[in-house]
N, C-alpha and C. Protein backbone atom coordinates (compact mmCIF):
# COMPACT_ATOMS: atom_id res chain seq x y z
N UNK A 1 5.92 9.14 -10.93
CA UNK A 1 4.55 8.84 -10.55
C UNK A 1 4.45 8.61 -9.04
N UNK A 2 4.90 7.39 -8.77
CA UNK A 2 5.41 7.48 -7.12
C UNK A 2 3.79 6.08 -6.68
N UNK A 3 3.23 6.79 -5.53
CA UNK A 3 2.69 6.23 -5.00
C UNK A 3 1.45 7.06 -4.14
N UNK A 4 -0.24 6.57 -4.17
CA UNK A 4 -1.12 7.21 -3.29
C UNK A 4 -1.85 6.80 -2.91
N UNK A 5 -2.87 7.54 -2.14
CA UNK A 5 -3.82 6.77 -1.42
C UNK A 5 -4.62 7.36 -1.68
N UNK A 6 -5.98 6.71 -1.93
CA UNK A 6 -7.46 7.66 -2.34
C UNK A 6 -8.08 8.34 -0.89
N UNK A 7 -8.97 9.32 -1.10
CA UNK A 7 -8.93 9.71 0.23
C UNK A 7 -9.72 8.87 1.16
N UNK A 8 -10.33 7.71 0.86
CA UNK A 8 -10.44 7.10 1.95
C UNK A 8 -9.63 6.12 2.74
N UNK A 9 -8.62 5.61 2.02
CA UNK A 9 -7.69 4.87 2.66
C UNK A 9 -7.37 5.71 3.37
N UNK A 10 -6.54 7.37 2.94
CA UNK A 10 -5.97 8.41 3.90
C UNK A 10 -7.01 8.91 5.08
N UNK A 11 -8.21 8.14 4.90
CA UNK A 11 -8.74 8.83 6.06
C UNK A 11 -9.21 7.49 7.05
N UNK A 12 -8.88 6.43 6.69
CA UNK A 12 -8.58 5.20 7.14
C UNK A 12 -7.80 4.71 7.87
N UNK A 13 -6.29 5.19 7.68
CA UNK A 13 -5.08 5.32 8.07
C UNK A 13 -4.66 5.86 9.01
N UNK A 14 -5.33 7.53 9.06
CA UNK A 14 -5.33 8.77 9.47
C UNK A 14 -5.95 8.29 11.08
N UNK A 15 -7.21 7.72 11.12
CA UNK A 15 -7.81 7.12 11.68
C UNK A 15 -7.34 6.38 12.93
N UNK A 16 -6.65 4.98 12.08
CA UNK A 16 -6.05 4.12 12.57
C UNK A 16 -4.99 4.81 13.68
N UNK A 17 -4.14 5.69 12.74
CA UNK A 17 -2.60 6.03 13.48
C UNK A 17 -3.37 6.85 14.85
N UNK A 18 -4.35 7.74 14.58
CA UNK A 18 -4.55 8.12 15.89
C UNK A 18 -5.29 7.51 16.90
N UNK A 19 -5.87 6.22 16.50
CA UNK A 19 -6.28 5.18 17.44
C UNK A 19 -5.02 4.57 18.37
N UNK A 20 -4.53 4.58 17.62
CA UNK A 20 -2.81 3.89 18.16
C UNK A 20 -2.41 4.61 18.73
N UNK A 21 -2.49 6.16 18.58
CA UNK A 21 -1.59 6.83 19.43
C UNK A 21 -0.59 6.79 18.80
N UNK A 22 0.48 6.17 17.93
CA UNK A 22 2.06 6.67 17.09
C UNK A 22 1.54 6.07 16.07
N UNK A 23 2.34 7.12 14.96
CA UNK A 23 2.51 6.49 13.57
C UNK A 23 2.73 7.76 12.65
N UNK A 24 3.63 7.80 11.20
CA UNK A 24 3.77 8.27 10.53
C UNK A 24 3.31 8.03 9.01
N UNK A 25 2.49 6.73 9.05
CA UNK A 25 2.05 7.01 7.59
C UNK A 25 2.25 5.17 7.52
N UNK A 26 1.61 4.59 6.57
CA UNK A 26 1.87 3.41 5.94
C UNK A 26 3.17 2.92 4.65
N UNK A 27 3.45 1.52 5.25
CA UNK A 27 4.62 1.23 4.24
C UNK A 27 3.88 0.28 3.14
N UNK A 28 4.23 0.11 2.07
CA UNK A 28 3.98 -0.61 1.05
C UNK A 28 5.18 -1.24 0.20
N UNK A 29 4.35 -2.14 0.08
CA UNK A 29 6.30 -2.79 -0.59
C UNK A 29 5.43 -4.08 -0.77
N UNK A 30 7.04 -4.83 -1.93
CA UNK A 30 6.29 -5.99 -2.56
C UNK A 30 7.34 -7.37 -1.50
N UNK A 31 7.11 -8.65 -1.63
CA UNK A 31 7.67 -9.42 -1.12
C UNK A 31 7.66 -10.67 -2.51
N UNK A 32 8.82 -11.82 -2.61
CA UNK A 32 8.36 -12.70 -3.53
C UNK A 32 7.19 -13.54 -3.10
N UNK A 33 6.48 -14.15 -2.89
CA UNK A 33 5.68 -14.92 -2.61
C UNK A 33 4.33 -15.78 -3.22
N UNK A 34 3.62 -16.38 -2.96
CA UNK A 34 2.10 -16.59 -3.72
C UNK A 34 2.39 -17.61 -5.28
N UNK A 35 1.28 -18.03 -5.98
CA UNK A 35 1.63 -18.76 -6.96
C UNK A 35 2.14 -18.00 -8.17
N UNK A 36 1.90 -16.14 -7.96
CA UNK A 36 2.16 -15.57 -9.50
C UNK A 36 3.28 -14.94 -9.40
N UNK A 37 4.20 -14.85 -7.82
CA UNK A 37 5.44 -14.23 -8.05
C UNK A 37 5.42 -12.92 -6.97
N UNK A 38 4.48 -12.07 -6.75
CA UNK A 38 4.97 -11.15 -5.96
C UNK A 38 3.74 -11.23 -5.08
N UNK A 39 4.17 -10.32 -4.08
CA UNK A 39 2.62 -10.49 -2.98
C UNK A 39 2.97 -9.00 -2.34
N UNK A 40 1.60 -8.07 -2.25
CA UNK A 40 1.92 -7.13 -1.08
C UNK A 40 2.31 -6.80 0.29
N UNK A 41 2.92 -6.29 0.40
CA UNK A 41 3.45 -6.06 1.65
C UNK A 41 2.54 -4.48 2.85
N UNK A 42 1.76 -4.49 3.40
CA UNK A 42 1.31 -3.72 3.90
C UNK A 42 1.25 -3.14 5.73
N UNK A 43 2.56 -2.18 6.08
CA UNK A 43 2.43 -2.27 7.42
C UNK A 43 2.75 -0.55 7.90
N UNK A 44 2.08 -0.70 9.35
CA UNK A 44 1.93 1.19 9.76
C UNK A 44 3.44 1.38 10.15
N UNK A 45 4.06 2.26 9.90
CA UNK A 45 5.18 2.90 9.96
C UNK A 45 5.49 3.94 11.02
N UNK A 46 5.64 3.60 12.23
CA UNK A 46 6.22 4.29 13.29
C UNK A 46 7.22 5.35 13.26
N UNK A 47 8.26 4.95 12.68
CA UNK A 47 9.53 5.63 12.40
C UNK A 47 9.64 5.84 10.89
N UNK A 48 10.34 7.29 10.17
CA UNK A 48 10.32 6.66 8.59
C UNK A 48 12.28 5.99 8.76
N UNK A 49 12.64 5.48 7.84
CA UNK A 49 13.92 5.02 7.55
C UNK A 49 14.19 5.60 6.88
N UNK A 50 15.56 6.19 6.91
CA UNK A 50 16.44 7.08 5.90
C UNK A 50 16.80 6.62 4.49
N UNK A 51 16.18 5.15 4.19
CA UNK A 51 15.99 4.51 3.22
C UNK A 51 15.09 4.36 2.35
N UNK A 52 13.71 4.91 3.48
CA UNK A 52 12.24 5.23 2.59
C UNK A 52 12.39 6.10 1.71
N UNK A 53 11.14 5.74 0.83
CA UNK A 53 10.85 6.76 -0.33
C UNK A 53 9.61 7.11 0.06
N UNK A 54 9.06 8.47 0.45
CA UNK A 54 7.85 9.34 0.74
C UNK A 54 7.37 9.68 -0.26
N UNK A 55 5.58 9.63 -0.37
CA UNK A 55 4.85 9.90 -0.81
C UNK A 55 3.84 10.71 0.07
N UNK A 56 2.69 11.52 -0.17
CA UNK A 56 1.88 12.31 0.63
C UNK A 56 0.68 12.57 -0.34
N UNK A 57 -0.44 11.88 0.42
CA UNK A 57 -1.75 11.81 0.09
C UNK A 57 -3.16 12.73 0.86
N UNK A 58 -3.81 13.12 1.00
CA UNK A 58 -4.70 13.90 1.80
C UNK A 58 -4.16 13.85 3.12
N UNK A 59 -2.23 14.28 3.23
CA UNK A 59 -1.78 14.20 4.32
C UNK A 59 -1.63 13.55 5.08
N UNK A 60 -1.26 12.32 4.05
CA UNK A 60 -0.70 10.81 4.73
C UNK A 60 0.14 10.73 4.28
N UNK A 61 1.22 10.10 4.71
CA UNK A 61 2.36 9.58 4.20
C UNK A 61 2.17 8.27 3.62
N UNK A 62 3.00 7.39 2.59
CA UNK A 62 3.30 6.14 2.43
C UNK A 62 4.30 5.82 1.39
N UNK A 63 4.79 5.19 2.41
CA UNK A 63 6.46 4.97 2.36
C UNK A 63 6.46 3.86 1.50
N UNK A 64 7.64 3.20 0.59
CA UNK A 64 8.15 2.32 0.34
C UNK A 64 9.51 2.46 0.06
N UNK A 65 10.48 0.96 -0.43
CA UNK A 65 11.37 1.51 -0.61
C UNK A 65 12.19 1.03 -2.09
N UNK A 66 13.11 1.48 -2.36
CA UNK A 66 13.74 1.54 -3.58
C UNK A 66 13.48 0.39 -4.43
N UNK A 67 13.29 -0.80 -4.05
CA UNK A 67 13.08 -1.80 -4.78
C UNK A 67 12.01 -2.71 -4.95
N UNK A 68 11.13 -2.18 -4.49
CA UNK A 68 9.54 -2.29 -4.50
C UNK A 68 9.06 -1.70 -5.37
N UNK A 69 9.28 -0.09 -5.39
CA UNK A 69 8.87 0.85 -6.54
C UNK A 69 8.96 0.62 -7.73
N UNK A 70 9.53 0.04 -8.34
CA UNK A 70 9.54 -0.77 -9.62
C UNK A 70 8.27 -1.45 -10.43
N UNK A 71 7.80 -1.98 -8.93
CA UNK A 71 7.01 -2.80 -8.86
C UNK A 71 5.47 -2.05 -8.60
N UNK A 72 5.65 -0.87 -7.98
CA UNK A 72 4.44 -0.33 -7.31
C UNK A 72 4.14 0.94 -8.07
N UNK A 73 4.90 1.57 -8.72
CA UNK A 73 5.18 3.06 -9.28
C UNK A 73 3.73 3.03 -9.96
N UNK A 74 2.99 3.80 -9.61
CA UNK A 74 1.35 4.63 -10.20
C UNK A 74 0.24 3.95 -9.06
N UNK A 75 0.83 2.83 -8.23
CA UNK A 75 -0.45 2.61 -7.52
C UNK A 75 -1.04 3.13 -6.60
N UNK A 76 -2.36 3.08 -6.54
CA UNK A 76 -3.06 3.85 -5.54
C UNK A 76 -3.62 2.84 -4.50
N UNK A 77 -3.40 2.94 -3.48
CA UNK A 77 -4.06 1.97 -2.39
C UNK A 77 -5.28 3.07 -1.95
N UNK A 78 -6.46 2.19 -2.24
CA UNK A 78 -7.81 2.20 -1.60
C UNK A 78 -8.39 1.43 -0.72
N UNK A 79 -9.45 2.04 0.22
CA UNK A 79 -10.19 1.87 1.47
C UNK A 79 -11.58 1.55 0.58
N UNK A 80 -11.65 0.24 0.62
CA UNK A 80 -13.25 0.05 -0.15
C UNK A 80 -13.93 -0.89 0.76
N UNK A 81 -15.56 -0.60 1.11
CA UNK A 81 -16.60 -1.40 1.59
C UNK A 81 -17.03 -1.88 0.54
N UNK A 82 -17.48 -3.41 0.48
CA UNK A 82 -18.04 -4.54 -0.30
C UNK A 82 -18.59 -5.28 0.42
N UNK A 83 -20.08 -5.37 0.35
CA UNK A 83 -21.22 -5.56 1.53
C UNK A 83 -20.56 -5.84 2.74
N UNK A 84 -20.33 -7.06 2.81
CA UNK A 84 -20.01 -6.75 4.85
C UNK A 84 -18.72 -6.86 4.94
N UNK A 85 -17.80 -6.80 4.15
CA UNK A 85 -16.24 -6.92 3.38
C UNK A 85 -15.85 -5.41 3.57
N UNK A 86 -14.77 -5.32 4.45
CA UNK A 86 -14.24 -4.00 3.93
C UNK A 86 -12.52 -4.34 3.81
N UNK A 87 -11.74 -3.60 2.96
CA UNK A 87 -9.99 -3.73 3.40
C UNK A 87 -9.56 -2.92 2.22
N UNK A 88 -8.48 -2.59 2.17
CA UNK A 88 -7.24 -2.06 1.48
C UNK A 88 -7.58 -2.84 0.02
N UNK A 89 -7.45 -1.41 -0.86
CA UNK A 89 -7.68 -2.25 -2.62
C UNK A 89 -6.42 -1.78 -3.65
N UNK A 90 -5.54 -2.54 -3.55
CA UNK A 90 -4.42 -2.22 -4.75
C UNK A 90 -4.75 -1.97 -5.86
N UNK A 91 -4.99 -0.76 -6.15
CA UNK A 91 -5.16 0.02 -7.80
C UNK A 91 -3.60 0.02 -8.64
N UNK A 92 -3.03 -1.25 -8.94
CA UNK A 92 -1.71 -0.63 -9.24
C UNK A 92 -1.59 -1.35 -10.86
N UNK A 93 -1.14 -0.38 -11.85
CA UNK A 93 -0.98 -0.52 -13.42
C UNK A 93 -0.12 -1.24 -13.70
N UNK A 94 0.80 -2.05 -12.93
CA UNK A 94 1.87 -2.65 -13.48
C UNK A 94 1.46 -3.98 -13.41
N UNK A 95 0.37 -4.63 -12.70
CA UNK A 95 0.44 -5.75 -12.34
C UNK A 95 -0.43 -6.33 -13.86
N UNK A 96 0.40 -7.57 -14.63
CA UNK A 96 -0.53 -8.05 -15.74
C UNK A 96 -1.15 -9.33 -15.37
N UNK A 97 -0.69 -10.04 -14.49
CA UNK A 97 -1.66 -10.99 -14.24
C UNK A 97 -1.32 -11.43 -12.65
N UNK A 98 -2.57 -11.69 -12.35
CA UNK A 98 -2.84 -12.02 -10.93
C UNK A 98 -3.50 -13.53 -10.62
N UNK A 99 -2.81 -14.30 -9.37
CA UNK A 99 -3.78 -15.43 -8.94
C UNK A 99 -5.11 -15.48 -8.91
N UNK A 100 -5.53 -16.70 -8.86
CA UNK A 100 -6.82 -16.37 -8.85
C UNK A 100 -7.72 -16.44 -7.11
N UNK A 101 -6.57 -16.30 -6.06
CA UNK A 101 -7.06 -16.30 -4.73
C UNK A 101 -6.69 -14.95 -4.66
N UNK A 102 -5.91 -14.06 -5.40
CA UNK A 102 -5.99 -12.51 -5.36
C UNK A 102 -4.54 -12.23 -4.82
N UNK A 103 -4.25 -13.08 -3.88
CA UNK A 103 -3.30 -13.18 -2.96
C UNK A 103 -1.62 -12.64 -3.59
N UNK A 104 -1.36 -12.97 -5.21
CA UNK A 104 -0.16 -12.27 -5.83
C UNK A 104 -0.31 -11.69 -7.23
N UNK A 105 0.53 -11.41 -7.60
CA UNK A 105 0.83 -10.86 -8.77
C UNK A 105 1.85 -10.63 -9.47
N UNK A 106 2.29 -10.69 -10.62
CA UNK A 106 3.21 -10.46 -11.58
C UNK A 106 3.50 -9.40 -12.52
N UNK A 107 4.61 -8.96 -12.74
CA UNK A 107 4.49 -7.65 -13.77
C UNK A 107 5.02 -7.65 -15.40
């Protein structure tokens, strides 16, 4: 299954990296943290690591790596506006219950 991005995150991203001037795509990965056990990890990826695992979305990359995927395998990260709210929306099937500040999750 792997990992994607809907096309507005990829055109979000896409965005971003060429605002910056460098970048190859976004990393995703989980960290322990928060009251339910895991927390996302979300950062732009300059370099890939010979350790990443690639994915490719409306010609974005997003990387994670071997032991995250476990954790992340079918999710889709989305770019959603919510009235004056906009950010990154974890669509991911593994997670069965979540805090209630949003902030982690468990599988």
């Amino acid at each position: 299954m792997g990992l994607s991005l809907s096309e507005s995150a990829a055109r979000h991203v896409a965005k971003y990296i060429a605002k910056r001037g460098k970048g190859v795509g976004v990393r995703l990965a989980v960290r322990t943290s928060g009251c339910s056990g895991m927390a996302y990890k979300l950062e732009f990826v300059d370099e890939a690591s010979t350790d990443d695992l690639a994915f490719e979305s409306f010609g974005v990359k997003i990387f994670t790596d071997a032991k995250s995927l476990p954790y992340l395998d079918g999710t889709e990260l989305d770019f959603v506006k919510e009235g004056l709210n906009e950010g990154f929306k974890f669509n991911n099937p593994n997670v069965k219950d979540e805090c209630g500040c949003g902030e982690s999750f468990n599988t």
